[in-house]
N, C-alpha and C. Protein backbone atom coordinates (compact mmCIF):
# COMPACT_ATOMS: atom_id res chain seq x y z
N UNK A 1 129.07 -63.60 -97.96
CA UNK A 1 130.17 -63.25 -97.09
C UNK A 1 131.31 -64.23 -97.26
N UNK A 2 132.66 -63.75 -97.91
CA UNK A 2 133.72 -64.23 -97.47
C UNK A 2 134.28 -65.05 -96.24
N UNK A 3 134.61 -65.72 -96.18
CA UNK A 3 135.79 -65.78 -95.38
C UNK A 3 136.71 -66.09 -95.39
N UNK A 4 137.50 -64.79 -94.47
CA UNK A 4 139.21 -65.24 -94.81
C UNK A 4 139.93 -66.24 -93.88
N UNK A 5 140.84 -66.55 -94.83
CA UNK A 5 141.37 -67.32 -93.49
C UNK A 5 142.85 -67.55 -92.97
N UNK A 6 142.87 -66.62 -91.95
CA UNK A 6 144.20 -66.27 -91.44
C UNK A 6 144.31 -67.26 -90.34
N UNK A 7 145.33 -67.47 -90.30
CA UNK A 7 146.50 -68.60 -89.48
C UNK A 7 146.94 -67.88 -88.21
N UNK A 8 146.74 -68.04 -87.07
CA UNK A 8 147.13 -67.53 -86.12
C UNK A 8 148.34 -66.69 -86.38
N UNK A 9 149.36 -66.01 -86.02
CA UNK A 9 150.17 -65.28 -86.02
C UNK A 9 151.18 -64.72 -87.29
N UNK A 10 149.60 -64.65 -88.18
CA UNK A 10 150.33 -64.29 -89.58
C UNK A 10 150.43 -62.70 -89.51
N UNK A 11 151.94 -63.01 -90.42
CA UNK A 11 152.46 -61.39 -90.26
C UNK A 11 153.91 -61.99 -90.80
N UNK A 12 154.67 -60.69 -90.26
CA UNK A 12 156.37 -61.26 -90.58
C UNK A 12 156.71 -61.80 -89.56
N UNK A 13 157.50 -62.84 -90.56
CA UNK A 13 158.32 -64.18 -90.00
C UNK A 13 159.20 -64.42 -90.65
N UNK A 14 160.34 -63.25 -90.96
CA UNK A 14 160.89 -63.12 -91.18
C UNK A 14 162.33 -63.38 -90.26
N UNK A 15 161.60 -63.16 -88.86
CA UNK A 15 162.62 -63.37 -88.02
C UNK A 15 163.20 -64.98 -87.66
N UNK A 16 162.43 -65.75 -88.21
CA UNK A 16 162.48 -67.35 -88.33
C UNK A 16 164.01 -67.85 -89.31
N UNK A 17 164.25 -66.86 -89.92
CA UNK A 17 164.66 -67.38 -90.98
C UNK A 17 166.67 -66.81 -90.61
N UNK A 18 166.73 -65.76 -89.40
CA UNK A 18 167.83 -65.47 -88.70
C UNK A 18 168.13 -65.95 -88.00
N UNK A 19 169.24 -66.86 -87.51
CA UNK A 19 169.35 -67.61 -86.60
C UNK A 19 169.90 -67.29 -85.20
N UNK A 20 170.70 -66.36 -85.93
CA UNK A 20 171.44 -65.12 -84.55
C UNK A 20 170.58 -64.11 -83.98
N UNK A 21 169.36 -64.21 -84.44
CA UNK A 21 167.98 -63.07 -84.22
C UNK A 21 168.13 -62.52 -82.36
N UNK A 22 167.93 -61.69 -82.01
CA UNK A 22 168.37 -61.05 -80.40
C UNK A 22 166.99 -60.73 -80.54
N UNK A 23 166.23 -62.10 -79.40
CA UNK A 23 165.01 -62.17 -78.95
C UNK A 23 164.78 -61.68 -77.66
N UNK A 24 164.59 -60.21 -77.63
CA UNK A 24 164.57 -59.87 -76.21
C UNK A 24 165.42 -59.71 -74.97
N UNK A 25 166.46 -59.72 -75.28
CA UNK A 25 167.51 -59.20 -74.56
C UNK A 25 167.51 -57.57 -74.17
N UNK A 26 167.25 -56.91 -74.86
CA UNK A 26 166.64 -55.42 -74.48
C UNK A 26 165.19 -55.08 -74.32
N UNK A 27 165.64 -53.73 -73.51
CA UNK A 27 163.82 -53.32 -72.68
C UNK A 27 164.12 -52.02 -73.23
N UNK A 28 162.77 -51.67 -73.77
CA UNK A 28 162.75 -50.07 -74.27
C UNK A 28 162.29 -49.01 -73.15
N UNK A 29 163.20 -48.15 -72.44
CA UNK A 29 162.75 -47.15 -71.38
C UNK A 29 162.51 -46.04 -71.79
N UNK A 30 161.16 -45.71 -72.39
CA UNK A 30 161.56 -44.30 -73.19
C UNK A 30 161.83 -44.09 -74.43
N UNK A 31 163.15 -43.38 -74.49
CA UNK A 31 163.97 -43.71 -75.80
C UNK A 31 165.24 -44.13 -75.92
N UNK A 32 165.26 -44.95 -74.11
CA UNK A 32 166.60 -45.37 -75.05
C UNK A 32 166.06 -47.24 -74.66
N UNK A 33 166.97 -47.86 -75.03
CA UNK A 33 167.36 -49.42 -74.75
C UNK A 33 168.29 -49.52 -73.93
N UNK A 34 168.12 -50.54 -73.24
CA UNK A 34 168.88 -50.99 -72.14
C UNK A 34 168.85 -52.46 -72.08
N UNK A 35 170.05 -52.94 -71.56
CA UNK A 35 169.68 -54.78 -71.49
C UNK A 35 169.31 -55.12 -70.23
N UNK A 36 168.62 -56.09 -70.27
CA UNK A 36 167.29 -56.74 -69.36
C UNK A 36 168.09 -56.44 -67.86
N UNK A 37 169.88 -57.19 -67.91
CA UNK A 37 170.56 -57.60 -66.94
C UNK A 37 170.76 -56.25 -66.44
N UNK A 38 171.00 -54.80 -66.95
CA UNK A 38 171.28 -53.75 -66.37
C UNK A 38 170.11 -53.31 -66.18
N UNK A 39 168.76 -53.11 -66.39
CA UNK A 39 167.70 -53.26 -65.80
C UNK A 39 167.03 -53.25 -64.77
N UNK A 40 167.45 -54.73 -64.60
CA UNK A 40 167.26 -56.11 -63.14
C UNK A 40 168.37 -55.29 -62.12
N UNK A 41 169.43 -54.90 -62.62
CA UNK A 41 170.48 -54.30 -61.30
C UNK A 41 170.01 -52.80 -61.23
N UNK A 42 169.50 -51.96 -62.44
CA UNK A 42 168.90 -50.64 -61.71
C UNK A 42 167.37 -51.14 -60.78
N UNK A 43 166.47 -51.64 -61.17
CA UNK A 43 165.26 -52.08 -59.94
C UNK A 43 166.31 -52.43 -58.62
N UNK A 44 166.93 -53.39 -59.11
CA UNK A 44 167.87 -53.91 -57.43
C UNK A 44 168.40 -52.58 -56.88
N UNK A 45 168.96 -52.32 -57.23
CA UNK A 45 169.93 -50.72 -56.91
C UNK A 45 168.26 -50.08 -56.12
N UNK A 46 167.55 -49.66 -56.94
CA UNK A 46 166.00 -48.67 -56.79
C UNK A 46 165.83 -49.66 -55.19
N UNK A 47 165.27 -50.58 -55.20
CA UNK A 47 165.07 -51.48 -53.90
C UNK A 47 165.84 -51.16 -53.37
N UNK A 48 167.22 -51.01 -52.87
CA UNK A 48 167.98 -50.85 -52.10
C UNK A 48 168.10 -49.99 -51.51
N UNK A 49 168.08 -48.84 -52.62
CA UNK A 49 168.42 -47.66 -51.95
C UNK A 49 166.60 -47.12 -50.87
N UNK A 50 165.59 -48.10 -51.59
CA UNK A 50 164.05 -47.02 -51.16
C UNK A 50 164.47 -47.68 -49.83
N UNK A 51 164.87 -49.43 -49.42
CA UNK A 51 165.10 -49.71 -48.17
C UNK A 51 165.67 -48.56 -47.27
N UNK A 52 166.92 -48.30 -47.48
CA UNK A 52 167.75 -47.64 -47.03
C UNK A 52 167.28 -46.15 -46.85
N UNK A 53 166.23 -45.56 -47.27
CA UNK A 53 165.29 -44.54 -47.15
C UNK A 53 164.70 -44.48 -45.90
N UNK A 54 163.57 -45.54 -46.60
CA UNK A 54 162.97 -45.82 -45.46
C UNK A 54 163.49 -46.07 -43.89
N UNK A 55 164.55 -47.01 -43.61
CA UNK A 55 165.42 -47.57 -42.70
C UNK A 55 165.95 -45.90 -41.96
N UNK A 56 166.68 -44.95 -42.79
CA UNK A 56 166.82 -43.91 -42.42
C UNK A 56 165.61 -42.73 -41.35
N UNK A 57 164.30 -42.56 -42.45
CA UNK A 57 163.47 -42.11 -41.85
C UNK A 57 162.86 -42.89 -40.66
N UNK A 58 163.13 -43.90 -40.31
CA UNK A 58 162.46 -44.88 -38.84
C UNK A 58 163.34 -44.21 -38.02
N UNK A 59 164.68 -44.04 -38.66
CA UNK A 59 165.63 -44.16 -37.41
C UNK A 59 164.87 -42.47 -36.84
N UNK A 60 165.16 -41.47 -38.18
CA UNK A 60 164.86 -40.75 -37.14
C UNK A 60 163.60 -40.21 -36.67
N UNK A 61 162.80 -40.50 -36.96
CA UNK A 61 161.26 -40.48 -36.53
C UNK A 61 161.76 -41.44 -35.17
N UNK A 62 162.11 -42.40 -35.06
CA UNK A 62 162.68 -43.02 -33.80
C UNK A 62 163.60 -42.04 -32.48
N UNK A 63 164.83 -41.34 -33.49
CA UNK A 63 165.44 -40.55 -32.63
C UNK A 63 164.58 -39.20 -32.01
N UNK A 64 163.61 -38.92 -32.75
CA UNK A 64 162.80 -37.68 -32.31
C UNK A 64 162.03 -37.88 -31.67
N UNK A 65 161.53 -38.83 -31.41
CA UNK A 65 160.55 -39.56 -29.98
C UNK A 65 161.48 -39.86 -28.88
N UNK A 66 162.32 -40.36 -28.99
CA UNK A 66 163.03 -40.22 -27.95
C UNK A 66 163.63 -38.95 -27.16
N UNK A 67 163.95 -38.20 -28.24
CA UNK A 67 164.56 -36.83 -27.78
C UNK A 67 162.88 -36.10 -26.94
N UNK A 68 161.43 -36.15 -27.42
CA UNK A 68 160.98 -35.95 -26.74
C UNK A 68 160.91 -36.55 -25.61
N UNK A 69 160.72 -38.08 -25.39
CA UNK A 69 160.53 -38.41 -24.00
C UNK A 69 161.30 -38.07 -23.20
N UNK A 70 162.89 -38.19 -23.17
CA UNK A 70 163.73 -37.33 -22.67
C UNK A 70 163.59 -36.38 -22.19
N UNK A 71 163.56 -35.37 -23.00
CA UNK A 71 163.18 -34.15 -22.46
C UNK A 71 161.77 -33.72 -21.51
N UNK A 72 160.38 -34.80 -22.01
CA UNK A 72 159.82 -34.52 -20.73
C UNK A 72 160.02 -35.30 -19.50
N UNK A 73 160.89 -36.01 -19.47
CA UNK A 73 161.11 -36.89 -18.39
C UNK A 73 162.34 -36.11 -17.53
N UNK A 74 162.75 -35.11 -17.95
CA UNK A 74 163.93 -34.47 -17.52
C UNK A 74 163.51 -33.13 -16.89
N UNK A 75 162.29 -33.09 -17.61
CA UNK A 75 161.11 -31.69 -17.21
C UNK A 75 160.39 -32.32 -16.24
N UNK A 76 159.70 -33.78 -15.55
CA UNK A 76 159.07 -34.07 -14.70
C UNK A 76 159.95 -33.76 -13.60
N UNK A 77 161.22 -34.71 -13.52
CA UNK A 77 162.04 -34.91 -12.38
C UNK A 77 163.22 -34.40 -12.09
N UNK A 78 163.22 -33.31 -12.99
CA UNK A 78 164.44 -31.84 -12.59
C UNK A 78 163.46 -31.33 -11.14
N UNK A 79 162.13 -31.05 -11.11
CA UNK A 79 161.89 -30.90 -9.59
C UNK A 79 161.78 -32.05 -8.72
N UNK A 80 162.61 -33.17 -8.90
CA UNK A 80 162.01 -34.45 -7.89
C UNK A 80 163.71 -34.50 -7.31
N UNK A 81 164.64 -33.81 -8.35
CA UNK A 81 165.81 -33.47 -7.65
C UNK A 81 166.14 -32.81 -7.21
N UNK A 82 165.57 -31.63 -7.55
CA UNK A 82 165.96 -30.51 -6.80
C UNK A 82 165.63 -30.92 -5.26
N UNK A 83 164.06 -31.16 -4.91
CA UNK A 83 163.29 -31.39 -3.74
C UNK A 83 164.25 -32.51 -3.15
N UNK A 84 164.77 -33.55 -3.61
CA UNK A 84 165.47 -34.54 -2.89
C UNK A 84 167.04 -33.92 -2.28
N UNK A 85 167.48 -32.83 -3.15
CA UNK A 85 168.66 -32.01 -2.54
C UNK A 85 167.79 -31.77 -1.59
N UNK A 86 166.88 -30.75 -1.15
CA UNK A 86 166.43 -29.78 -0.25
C UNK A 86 166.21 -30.49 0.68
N UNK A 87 165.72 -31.36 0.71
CA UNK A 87 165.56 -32.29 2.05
C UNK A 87 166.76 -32.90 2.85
N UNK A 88 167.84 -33.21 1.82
CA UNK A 88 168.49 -33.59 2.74
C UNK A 88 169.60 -32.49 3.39
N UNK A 89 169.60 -31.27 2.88
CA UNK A 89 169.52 -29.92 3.33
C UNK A 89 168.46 -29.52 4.59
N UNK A 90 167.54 -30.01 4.48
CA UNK A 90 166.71 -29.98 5.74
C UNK A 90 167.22 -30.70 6.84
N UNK A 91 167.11 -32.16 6.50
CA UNK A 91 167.50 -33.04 7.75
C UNK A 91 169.18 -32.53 8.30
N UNK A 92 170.46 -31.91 7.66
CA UNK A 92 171.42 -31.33 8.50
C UNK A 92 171.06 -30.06 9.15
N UNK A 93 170.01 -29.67 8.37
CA UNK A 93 169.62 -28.31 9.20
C UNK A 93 169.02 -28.54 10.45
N UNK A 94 168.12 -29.51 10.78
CA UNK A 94 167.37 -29.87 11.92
C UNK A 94 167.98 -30.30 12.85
N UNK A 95 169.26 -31.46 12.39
CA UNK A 95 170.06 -32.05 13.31
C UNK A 95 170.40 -30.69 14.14
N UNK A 96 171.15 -29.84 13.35
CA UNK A 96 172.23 -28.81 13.56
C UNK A 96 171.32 -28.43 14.38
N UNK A 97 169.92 -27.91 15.03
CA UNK A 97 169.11 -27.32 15.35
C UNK A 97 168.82 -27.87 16.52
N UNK A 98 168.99 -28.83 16.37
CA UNK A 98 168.59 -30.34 17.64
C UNK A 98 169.66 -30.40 18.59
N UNK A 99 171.01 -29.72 18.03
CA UNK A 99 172.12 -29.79 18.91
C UNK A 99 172.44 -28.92 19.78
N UNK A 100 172.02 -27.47 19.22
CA UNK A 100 172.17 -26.54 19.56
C UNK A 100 171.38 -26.22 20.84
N UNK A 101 172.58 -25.70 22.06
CA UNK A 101 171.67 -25.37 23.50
C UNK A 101 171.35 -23.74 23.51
N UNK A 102 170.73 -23.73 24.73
CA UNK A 102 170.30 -22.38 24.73
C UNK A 102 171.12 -21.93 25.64
C-alpha cells in the first residue's frame, strides 16, 4: 500500500498569486449575487418589517378584545341604566302621590 501524501489544502492556489483577488464580498442567493452589505440591509429591512407585523397583529388582536369587553359591559349595564332612570321616575311618582289629598 501506497501512501500519498497530500498537504492539507491542496488544490488551486491560484488565488494566492492575485493580489486584488475579491475574497468574499458576495453571497450567492440562488442565481444571482449580491454583496454581503446589501444582504445585511435586506435581513435588517426582513427584521423590521416581521417586527412591525407582528406589532400590528398585537395591536389588533388587542383592539378586538377590547371591542368585546365593551360591548359586553355595555350589554350588562344598559339594564343597570335603564333601572336607575326608572327609579328615580318612581321616587317623583311617589312624592307626587304623597302630596296629593283626597
Amino acid at each position: 500500500m501506497a501512501r500519498e501524501n497530500k498537504s492539507f489544502g491542496s488544490g488551486d492556489d491560484s488565488f494566492l498569486d492575485d493580489p486584488e483577488a475579491d475574497f468574499g464580498d458576495t453571497e450567492v442567493v440562488g442565481d444571482t449575487e449580491i454583496d454581503i452589505d446589501e444582504a445585511d440591509a435586506l435581513r435588517l429591512e426582513v427584521a423590521e418589517l416581521k417586527d412591525r407585523l407582528l406589532r400590528a397583529l398585537a395591536d389588533t388582536e388587542n383592539l378586538r378584545k377590547r371591542s368585546d369587553r365593551d360591548r359586553r359591559d355595555a350589554e350588562l349595564y344598559a339594564s343597570t341604566r335603564f333601572a336607575r332612570d326608572l327609579l328615580s321616575v318612581y321616587d317623583n311618582f311617589d312624592r307626587a302621590m304623597g302630596n296629593v289629598t283626597d
